[in-house]
Every structure is written in structure tokens, then in C-alpha cells.
PDB file of N, CA and C in Angstrom:
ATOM      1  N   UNK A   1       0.842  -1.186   0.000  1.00  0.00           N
ATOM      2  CA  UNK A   1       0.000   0.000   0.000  1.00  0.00           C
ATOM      3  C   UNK A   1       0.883   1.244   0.000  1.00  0.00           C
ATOM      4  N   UNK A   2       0.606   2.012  -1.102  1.00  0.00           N
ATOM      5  CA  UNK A   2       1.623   3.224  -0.924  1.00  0.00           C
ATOM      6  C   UNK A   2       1.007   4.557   0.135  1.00  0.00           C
ATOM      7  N   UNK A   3       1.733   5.235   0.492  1.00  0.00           N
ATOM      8  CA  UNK A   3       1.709   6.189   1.556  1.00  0.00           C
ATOM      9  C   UNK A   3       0.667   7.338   0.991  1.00  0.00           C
ATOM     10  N   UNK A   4      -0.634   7.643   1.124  1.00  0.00           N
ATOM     11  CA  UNK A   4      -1.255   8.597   0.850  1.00  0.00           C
ATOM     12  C   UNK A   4      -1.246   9.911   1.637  1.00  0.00           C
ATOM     13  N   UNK A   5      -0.575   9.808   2.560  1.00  0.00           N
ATOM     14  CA  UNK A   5      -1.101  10.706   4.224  1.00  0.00           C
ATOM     15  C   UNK A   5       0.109  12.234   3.228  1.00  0.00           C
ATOM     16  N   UNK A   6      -0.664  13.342   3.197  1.00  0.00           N
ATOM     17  CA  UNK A   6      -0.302  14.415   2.734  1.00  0.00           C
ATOM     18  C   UNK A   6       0.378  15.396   4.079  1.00  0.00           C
ATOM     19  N   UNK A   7      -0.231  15.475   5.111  1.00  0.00           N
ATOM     20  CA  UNK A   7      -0.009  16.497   6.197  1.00  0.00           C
ATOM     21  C   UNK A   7       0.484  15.327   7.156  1.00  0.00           C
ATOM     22  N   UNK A   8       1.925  16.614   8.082  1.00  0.00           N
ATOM     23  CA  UNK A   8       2.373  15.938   8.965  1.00  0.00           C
ATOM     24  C   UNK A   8       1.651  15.443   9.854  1.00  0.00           C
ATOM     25  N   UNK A   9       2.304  14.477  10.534  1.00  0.00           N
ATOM     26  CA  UNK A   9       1.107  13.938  11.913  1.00  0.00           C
ATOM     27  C   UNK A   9       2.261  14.638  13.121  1.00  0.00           C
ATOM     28  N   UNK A  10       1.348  15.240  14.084  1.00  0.00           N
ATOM     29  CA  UNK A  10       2.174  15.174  15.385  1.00  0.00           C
ATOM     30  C   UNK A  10       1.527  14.367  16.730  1.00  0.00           C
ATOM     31  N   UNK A  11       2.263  13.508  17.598  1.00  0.00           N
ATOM     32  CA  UNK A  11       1.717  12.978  18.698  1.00  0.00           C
ATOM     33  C   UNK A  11       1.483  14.341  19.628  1.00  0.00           C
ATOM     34  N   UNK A  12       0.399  14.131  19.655  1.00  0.00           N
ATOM     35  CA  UNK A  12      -0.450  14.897  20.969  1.00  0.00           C
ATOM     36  C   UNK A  12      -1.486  14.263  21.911  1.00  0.00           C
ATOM     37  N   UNK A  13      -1.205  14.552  22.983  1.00  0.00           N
ATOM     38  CA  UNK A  13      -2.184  13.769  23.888  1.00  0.00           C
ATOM     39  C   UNK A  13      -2.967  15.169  24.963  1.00  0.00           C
ATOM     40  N   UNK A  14      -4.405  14.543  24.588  1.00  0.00           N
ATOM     41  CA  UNK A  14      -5.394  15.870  25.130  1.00  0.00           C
ATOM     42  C   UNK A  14      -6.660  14.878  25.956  1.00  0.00           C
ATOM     43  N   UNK A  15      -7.021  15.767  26.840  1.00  0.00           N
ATOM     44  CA  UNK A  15      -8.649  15.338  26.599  1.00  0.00           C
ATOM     45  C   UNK A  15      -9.389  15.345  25.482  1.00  0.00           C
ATOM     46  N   UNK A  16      -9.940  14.218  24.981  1.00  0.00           N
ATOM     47  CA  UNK A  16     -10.779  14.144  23.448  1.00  0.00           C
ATOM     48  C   UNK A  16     -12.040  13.153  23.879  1.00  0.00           C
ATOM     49  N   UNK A  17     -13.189  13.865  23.366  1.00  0.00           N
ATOM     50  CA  UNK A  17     -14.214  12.951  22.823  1.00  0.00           C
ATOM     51  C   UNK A  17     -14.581  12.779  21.636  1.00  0.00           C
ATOM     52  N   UNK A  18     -15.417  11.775  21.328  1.00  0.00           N
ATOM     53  CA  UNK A  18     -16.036  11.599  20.282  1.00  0.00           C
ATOM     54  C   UNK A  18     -17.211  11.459  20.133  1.00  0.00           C
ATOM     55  N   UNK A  19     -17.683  11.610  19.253  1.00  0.00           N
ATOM     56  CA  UNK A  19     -19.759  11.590  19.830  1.00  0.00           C
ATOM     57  C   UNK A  19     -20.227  11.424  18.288  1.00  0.00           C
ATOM     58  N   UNK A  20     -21.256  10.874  18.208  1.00  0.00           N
ATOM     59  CA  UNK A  20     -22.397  10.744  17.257  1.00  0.00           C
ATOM     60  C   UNK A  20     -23.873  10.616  17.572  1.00  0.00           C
ATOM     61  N   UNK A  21     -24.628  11.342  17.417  1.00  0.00           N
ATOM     62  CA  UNK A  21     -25.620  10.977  17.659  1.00  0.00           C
ATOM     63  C   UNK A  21     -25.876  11.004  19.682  1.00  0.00           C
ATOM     64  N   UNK A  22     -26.547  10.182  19.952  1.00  0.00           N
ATOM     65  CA  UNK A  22     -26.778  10.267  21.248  1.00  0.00           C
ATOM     66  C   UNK A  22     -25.308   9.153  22.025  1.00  0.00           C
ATOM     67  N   UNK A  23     -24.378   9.083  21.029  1.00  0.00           N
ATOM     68  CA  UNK A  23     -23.345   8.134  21.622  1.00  0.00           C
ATOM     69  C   UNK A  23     -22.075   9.387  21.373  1.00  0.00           C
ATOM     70  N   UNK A  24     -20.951   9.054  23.126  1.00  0.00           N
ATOM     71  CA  UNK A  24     -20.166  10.120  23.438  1.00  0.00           C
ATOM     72  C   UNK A  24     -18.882   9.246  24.188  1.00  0.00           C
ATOM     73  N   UNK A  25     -17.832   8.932  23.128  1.00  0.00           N
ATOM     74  CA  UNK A  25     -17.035   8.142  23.781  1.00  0.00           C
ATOM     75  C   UNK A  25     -16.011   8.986  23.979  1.00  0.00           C
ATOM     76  N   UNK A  26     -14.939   8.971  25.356  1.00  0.00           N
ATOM     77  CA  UNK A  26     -13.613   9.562  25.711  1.00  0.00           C
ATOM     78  C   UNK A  26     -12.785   8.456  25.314  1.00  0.00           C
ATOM     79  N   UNK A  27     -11.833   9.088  24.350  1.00  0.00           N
ATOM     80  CA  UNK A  27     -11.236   8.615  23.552  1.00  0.00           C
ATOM     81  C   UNK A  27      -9.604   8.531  24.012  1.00  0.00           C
ATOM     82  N   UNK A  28      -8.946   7.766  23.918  1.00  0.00           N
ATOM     83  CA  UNK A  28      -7.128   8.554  23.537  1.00  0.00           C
ATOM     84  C   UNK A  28      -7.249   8.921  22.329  1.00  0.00           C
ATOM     85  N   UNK A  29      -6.474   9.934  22.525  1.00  0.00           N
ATOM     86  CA  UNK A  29      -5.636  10.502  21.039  1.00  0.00           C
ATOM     87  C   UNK A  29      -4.753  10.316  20.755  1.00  0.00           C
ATOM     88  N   UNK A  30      -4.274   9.913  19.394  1.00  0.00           N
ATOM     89  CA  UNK A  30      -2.735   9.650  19.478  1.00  0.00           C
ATOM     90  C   UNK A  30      -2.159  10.573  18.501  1.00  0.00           C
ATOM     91  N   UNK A  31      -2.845  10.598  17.578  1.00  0.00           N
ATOM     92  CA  UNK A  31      -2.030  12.107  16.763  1.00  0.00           C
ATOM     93  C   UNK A  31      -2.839  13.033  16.215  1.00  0.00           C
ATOM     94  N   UNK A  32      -2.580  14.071  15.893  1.00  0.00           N
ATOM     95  CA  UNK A  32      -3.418  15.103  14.631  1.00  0.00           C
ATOM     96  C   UNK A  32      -2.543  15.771  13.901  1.00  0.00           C
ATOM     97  N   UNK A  33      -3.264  15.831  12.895  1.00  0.00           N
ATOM     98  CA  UNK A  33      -2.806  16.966  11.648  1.00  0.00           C
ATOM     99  C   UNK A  33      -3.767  18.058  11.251  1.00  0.00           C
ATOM    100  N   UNK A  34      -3.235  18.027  10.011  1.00  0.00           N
ATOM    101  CA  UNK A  34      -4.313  19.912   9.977  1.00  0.00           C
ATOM    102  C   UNK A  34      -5.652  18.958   9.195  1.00  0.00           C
ATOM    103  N   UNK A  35      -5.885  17.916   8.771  1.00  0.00           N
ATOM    104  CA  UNK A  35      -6.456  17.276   8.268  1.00  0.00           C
ATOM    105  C   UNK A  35      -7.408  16.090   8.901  1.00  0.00           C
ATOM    106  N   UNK A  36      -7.043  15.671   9.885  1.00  0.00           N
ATOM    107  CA  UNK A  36      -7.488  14.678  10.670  1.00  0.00           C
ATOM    108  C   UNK A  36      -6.923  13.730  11.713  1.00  0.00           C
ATOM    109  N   UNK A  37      -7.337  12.740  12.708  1.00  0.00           N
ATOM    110  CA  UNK A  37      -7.006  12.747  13.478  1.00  0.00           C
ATOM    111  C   UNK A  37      -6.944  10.895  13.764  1.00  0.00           C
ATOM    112  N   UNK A  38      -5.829  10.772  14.851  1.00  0.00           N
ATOM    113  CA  UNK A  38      -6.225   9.115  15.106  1.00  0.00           C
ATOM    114  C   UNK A  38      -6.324   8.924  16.737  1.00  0.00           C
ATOM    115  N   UNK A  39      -7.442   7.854  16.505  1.00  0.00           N
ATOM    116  CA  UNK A  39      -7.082   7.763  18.220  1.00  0.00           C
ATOM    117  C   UNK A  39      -7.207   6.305  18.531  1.00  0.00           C
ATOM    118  N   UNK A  40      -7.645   6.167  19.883  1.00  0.00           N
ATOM    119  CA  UNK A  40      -7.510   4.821  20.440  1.00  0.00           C
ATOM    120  C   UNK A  40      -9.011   4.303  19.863  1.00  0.00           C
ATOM    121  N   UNK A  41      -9.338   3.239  19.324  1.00  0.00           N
ATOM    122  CA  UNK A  41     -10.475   2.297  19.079  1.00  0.00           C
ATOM    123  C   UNK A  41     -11.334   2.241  20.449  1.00  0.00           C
ATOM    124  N   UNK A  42     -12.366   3.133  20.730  1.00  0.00           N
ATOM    125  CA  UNK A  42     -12.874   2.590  22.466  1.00  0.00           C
ATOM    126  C   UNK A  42     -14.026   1.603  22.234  1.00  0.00           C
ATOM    127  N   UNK A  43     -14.245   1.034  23.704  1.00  0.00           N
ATOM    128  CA  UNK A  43     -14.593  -0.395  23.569  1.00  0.00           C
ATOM    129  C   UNK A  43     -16.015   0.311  24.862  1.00  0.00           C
ATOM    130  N   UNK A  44     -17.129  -0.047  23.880  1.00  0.00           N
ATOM    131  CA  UNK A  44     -17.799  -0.744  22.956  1.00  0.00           C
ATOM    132  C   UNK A  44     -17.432   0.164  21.862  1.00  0.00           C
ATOM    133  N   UNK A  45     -17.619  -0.208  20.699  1.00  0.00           N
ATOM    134  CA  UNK A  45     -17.767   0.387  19.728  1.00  0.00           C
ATOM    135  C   UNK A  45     -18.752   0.354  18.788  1.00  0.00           C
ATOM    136  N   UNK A  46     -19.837   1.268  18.838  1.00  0.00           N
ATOM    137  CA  UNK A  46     -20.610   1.666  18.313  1.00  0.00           C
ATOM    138  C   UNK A  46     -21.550   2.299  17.453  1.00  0.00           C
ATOM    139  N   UNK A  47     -20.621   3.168  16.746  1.00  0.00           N
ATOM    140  CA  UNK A  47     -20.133   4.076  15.351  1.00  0.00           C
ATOM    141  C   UNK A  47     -20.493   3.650  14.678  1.00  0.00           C
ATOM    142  N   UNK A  48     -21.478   4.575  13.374  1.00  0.00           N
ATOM    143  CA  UNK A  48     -22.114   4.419  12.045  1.00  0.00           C
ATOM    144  C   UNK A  48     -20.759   4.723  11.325  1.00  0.00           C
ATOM    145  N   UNK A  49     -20.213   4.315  10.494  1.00  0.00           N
ATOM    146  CA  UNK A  49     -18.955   4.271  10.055  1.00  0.00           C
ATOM    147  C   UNK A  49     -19.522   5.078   8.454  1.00  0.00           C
ATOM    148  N   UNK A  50     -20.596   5.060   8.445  1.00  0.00           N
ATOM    149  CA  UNK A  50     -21.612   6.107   7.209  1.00  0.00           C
ATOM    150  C   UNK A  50     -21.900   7.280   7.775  1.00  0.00           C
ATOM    151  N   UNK A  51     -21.890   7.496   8.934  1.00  0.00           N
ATOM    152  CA  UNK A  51     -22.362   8.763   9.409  1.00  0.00           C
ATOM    153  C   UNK A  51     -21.430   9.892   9.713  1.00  0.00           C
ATOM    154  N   UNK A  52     -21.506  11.127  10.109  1.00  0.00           N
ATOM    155  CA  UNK A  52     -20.202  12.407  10.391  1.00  0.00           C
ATOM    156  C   UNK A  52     -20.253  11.552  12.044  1.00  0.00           C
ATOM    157  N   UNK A  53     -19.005  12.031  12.691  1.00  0.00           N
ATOM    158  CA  UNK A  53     -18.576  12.064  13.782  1.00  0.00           C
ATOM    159  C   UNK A  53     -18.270  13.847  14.380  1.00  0.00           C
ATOM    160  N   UNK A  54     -18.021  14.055  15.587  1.00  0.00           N
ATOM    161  CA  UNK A  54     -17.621  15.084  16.112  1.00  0.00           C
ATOM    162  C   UNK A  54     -16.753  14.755  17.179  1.00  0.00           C
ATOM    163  N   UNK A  55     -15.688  15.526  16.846  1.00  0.00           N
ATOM    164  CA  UNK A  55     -14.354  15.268  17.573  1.00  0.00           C
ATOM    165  C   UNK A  55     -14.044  16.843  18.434  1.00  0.00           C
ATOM    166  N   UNK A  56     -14.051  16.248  19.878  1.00  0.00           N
ATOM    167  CA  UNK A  56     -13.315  17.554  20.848  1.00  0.00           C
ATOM    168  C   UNK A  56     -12.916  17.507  21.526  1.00  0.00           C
ATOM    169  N   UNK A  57     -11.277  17.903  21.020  1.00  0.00           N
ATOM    170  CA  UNK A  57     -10.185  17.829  22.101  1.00  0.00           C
ATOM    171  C   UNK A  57     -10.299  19.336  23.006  1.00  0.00           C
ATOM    172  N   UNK A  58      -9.688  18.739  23.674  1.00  0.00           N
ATOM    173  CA  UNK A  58      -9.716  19.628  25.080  1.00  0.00           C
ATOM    174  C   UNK A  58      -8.364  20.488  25.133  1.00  0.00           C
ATOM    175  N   UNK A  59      -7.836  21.419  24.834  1.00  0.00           N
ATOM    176  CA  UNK A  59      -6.884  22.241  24.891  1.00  0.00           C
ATOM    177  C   UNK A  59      -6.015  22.755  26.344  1.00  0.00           C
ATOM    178  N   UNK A  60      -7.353  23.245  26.793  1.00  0.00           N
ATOM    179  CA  UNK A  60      -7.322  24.070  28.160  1.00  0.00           C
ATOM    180  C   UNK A  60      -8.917  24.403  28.407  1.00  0.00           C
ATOM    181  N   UNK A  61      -8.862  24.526  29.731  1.00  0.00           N
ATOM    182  CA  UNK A  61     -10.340  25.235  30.129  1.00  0.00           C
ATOM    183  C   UNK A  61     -11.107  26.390  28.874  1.00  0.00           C
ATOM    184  N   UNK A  62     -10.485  26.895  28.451  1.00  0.00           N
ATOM    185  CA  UNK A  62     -10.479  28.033  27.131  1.00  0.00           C
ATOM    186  C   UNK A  62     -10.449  27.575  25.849  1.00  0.00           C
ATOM    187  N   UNK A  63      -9.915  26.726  25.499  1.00  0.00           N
ATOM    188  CA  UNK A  63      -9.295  26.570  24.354  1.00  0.00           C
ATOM    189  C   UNK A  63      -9.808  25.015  23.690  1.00  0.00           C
ATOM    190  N   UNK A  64      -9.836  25.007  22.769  1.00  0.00           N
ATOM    191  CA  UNK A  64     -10.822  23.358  22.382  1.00  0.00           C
ATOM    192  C   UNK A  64     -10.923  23.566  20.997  1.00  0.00           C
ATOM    193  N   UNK A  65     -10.695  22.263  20.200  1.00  0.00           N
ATOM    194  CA  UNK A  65     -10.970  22.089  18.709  1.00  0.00           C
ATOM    195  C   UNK A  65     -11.960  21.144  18.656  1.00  0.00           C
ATOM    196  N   UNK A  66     -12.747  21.516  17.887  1.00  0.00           N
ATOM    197  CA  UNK A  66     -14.264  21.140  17.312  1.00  0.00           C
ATOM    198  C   UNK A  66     -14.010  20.528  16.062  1.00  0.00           C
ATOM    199  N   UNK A  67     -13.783  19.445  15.584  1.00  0.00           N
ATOM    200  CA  UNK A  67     -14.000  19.013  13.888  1.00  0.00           C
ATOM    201  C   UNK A  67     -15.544  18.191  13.419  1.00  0.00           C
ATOM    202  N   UNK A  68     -15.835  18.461  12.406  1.00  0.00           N
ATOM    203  CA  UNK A  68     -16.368  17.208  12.519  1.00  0.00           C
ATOM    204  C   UNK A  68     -15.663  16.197  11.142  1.00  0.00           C
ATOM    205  N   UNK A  69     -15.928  14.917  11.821  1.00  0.00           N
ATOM    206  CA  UNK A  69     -14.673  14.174  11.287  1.00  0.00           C
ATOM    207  C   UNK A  69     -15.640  13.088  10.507  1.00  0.00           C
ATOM    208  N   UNK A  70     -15.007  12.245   9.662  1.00  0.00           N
ATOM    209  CA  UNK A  70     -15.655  10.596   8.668  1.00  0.00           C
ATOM    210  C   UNK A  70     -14.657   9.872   8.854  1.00  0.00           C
ATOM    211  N   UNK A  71     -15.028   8.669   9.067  1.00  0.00           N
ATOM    212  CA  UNK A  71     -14.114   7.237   9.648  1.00  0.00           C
ATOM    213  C   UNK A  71     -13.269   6.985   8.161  1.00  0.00           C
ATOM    214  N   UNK A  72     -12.215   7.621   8.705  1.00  0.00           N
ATOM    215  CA  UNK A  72     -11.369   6.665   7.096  1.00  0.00           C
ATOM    216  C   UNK A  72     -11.104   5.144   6.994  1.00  0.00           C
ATOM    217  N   UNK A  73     -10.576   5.213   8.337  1.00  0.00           N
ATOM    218  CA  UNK A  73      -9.949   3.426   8.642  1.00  0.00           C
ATOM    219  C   UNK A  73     -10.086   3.458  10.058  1.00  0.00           C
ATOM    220  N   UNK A  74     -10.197   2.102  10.173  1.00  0.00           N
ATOM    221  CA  UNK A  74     -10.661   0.812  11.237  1.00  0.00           C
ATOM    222  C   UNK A  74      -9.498  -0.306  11.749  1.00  0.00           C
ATOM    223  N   UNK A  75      -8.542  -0.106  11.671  1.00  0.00           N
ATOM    224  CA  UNK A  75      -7.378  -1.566  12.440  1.00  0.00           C
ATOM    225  C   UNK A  75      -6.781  -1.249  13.362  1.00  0.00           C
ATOM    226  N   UNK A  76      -6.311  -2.680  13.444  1.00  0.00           N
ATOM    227  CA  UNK A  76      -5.465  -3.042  14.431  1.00  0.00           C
ATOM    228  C   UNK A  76      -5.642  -2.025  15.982  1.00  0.00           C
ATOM    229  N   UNK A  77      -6.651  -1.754  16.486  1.00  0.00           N
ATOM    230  CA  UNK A  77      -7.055  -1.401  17.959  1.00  0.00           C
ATOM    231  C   UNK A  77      -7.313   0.339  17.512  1.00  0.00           C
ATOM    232  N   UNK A  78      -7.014   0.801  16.242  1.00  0.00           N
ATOM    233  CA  UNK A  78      -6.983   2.361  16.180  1.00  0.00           C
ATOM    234  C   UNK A  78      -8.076   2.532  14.984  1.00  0.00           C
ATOM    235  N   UNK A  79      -8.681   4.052  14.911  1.00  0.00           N
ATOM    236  CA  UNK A  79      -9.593   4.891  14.087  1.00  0.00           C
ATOM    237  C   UNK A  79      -8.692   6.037  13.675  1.00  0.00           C
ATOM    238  N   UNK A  80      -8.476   6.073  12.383  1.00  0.00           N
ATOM    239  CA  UNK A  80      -8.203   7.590  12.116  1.00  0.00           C
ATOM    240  C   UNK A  80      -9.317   7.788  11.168  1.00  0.00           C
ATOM    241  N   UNK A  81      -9.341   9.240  11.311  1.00  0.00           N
ATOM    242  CA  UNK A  81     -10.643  10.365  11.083  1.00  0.00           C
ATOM    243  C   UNK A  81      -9.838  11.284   9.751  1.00  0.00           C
ATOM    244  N   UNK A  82     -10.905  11.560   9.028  1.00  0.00           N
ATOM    245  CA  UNK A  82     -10.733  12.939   8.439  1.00  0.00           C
ATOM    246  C   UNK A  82     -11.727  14.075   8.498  1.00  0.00           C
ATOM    247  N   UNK A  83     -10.837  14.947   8.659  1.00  0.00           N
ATOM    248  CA  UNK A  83     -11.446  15.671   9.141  1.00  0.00           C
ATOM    249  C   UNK A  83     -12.544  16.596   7.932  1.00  0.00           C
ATOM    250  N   UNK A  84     -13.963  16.784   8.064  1.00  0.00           N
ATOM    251  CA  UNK A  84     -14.824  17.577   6.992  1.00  0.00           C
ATOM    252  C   UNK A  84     -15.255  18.682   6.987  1.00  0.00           C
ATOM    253  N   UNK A  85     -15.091  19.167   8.347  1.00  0.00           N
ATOM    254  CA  UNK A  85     -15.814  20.906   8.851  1.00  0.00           C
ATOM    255  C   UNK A  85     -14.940  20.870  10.033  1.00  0.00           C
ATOM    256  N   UNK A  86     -14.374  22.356  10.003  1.00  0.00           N
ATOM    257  CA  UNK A  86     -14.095  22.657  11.357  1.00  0.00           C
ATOM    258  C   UNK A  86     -13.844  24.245  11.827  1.00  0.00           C
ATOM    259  N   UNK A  87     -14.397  24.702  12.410  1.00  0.00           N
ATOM    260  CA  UNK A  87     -14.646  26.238  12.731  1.00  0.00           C
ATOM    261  C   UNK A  87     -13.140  27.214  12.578  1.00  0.00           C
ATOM    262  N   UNK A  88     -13.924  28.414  12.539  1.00  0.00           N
ATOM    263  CA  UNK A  88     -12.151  29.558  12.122  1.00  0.00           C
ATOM    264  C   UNK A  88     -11.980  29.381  13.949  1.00  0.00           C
ATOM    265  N   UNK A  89     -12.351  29.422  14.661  1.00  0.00           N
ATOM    266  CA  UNK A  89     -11.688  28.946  16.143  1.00  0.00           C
ATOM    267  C   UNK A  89     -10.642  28.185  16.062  1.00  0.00           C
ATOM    268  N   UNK A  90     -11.195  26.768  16.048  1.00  0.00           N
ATOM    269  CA  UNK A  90     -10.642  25.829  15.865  1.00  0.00           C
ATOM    270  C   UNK A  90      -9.784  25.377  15.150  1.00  0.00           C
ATOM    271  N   UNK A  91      -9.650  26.020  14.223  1.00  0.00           N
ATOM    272  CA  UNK A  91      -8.633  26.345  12.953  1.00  0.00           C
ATOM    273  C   UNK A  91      -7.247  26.581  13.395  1.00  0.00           C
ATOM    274  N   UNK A  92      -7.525  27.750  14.171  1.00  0.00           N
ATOM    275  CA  UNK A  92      -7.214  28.773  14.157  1.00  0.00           C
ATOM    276  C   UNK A  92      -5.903  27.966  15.838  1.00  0.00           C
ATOM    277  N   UNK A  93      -6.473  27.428  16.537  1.00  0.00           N
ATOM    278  CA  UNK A  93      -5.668  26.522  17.632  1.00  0.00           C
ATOM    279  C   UNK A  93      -5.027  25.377  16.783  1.00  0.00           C
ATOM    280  N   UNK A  94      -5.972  24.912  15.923  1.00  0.00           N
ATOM    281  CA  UNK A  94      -5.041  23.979  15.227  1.00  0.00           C
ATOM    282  C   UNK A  94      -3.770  23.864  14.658  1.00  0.00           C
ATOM    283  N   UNK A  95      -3.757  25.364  14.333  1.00  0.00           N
ATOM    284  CA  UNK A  95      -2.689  26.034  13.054  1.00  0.00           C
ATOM    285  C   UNK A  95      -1.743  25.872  14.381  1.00  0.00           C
ATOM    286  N   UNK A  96      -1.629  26.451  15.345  1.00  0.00           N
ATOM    287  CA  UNK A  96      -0.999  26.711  16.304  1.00  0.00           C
ATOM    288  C   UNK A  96      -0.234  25.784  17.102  1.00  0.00           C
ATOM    289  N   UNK A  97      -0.862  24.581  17.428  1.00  0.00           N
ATOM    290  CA  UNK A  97      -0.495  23.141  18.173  1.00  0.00           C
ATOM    291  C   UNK A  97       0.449  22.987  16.912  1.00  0.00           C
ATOM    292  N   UNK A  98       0.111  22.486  15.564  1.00  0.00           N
ATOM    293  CA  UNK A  98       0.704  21.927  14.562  1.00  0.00           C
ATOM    294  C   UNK A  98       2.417  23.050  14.528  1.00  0.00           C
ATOM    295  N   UNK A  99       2.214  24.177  14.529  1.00  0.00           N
ATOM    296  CA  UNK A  99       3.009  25.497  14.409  1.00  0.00           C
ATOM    297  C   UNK A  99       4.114  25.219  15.523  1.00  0.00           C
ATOM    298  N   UNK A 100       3.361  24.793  16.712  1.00  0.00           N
ATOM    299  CA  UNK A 100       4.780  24.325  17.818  1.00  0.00           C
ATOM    300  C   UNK A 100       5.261  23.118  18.062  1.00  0.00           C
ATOM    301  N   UNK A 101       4.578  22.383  17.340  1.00  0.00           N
ATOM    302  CA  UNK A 101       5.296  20.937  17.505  1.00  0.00           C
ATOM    303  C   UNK A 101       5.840  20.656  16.325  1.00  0.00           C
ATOM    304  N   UNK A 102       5.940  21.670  14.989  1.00  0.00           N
ATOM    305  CA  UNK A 102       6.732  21.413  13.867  1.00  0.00           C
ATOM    306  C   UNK A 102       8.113  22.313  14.073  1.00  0.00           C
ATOM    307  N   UNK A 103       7.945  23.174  14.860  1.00  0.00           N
ATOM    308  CA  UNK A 103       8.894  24.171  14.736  1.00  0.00           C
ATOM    309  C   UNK A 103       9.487  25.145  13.745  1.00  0.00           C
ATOM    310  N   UNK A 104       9.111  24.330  12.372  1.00  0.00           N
ATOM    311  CA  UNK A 104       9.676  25.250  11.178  1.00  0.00           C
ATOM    312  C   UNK A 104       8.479  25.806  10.436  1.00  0.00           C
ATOM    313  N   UNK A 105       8.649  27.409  10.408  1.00  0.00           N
ATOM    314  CA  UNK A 105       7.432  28.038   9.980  1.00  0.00           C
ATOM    315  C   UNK A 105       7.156  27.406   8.207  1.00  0.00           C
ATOM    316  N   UNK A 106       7.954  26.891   7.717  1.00  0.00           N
ATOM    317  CA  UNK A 106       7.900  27.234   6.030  1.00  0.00           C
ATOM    318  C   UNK A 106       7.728  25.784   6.501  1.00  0.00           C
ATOM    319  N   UNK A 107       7.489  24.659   6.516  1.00  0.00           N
ATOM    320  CA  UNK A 107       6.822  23.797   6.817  1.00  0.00           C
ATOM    321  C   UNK A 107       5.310  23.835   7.103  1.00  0.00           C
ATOM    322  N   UNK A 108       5.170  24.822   8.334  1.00  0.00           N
ATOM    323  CA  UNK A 108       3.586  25.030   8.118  1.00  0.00           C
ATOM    324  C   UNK A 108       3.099  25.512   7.295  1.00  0.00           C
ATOM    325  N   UNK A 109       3.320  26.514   6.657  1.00  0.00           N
ATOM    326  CA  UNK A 109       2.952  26.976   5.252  1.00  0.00           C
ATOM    327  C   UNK A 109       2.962  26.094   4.343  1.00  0.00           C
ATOM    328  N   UNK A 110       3.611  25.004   3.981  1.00  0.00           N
ATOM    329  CA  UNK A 110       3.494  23.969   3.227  1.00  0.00           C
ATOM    330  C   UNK A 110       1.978  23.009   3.450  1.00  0.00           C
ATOM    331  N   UNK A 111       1.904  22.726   4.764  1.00  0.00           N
ATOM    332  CA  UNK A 111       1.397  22.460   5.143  1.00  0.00           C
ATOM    333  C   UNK A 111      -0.547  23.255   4.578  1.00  0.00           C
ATOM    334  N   UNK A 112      -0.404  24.045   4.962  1.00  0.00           N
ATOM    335  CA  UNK A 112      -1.400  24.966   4.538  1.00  0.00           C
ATOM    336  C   UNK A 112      -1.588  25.441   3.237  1.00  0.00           C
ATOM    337  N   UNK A 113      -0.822  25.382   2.440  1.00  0.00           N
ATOM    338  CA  UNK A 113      -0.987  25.177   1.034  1.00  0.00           C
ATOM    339  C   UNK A 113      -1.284  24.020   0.644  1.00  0.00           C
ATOM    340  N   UNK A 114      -1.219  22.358   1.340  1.00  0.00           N
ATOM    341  CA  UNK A 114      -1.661  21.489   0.686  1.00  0.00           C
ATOM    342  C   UNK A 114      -2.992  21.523   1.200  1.00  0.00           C
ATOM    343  N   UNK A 115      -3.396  22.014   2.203  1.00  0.00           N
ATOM    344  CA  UNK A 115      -4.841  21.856   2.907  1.00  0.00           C
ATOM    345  C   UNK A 115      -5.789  22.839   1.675  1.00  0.00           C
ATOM    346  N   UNK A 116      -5.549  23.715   1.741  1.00  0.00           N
ATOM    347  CA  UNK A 116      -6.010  24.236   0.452  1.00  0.00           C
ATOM    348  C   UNK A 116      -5.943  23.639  -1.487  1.00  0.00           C
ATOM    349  N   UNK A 117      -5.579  23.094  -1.668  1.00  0.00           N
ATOM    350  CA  UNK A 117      -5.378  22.643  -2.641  1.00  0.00           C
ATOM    351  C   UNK A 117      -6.352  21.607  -2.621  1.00  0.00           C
ATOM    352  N   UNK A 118      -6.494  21.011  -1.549  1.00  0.00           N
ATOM    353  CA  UNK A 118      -6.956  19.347  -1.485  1.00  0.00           C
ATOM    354  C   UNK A 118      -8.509  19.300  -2.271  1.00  0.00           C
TER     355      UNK A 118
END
């Protein structure tokens, strides 16, 4: 299988849920990008794998990203998400987490030129 994944991933670990519908699982997180996200598989699992998801990590008391996300893939104990809507807030922290855990500005800009393009 060749490598499709366009945007860096960085490990981050937050408070995150996930929710659909009247179902609201606390999740691990294990990474995000400006694009979408992976986390731990939680047990039960219950997920319309046809339906949007909503993903919210927990930043700080203040601070929180909102996506709403579609199940790309399903293995080996993990879910990664892509991400389909997500607010100029949320954006806007995103740009930022990604911005300090890459360290190199012309990287994020790369970064943000492929998000646009896509």
C-alpha cells in the first residue's frame, strides 16, 4: 500500500471525545494533523462508520478544537478520522499546536498550502 497521508502527523495527547448521535465516547488521542485525526479504538464500539462524527479535544479550560470528522480506517485497535468541517476557532488553535510541535514556519505553510489545494 503506498503512503497517501499528505499532512504531517504530530503525537499529541489531550482530553478528546467523540460523539455521534446520542453516543459520546472519551477517547485517547494519538495524533493530529491539519487534516485529521487518530485515536484509540474505544470499547464498545458503536459508530455508524456512514455517518459524520464530532471530535473535541480539550486544549485548556479556554481553548478546544471542534471538527467534525468521517471514519477513514478501522485496524489493528486504532480509528483515524478525516477531518470535513471545522470552525475559524478551531482552525485557528489547530494552526498553532501543529506550528509548535513542527517548529519550522515554512513547513507550516506547506502544510497549509496542501490543505487548500486538497
Amino acid at each position: 500500500m503506498s503512503e497517501r497521508r499528505r499532512f504531517v502527523r504530530v503525537e499529541f495527547h489531550a482530553r478528546t471525545e467523540l460523539s455521534q448521535g446520542p453516543f459520546i465516547w472519551p477517547v485517547e488521542l494519538l495524533d493530529l494533523s491539519l487534516k485529521g485525526l487518530l485515536i484509540t479504538k474505544p470499547e464498545p464500539w458503536l459508530g455508524d462508520p456512514d455517518q459524520p462524527f464530532m471530535a473535541d479535544i480539550h486544549l485548556s479550560p479556554d481553548a478546544e478544537i471542534k471538527m467534525e470528522v468521517r471514519l477513514a480506517h478501522d485496524d489493528h485497535g486504532h480509528l483515524g478520522f478525516v477531518c470535513e468541517h471545522i470552525d475559524l476557532a478551531s482552525i485557528a488553535h489547530l494552526r498553532r499546536l501543529i506550528e509548535l510541535n513542527l517548529g519550522d514556519p515554512k513547513e507550516l505553510e506547506r502544510e497549509f498550502k496542501a490543505l487548500i489545494h486538497i
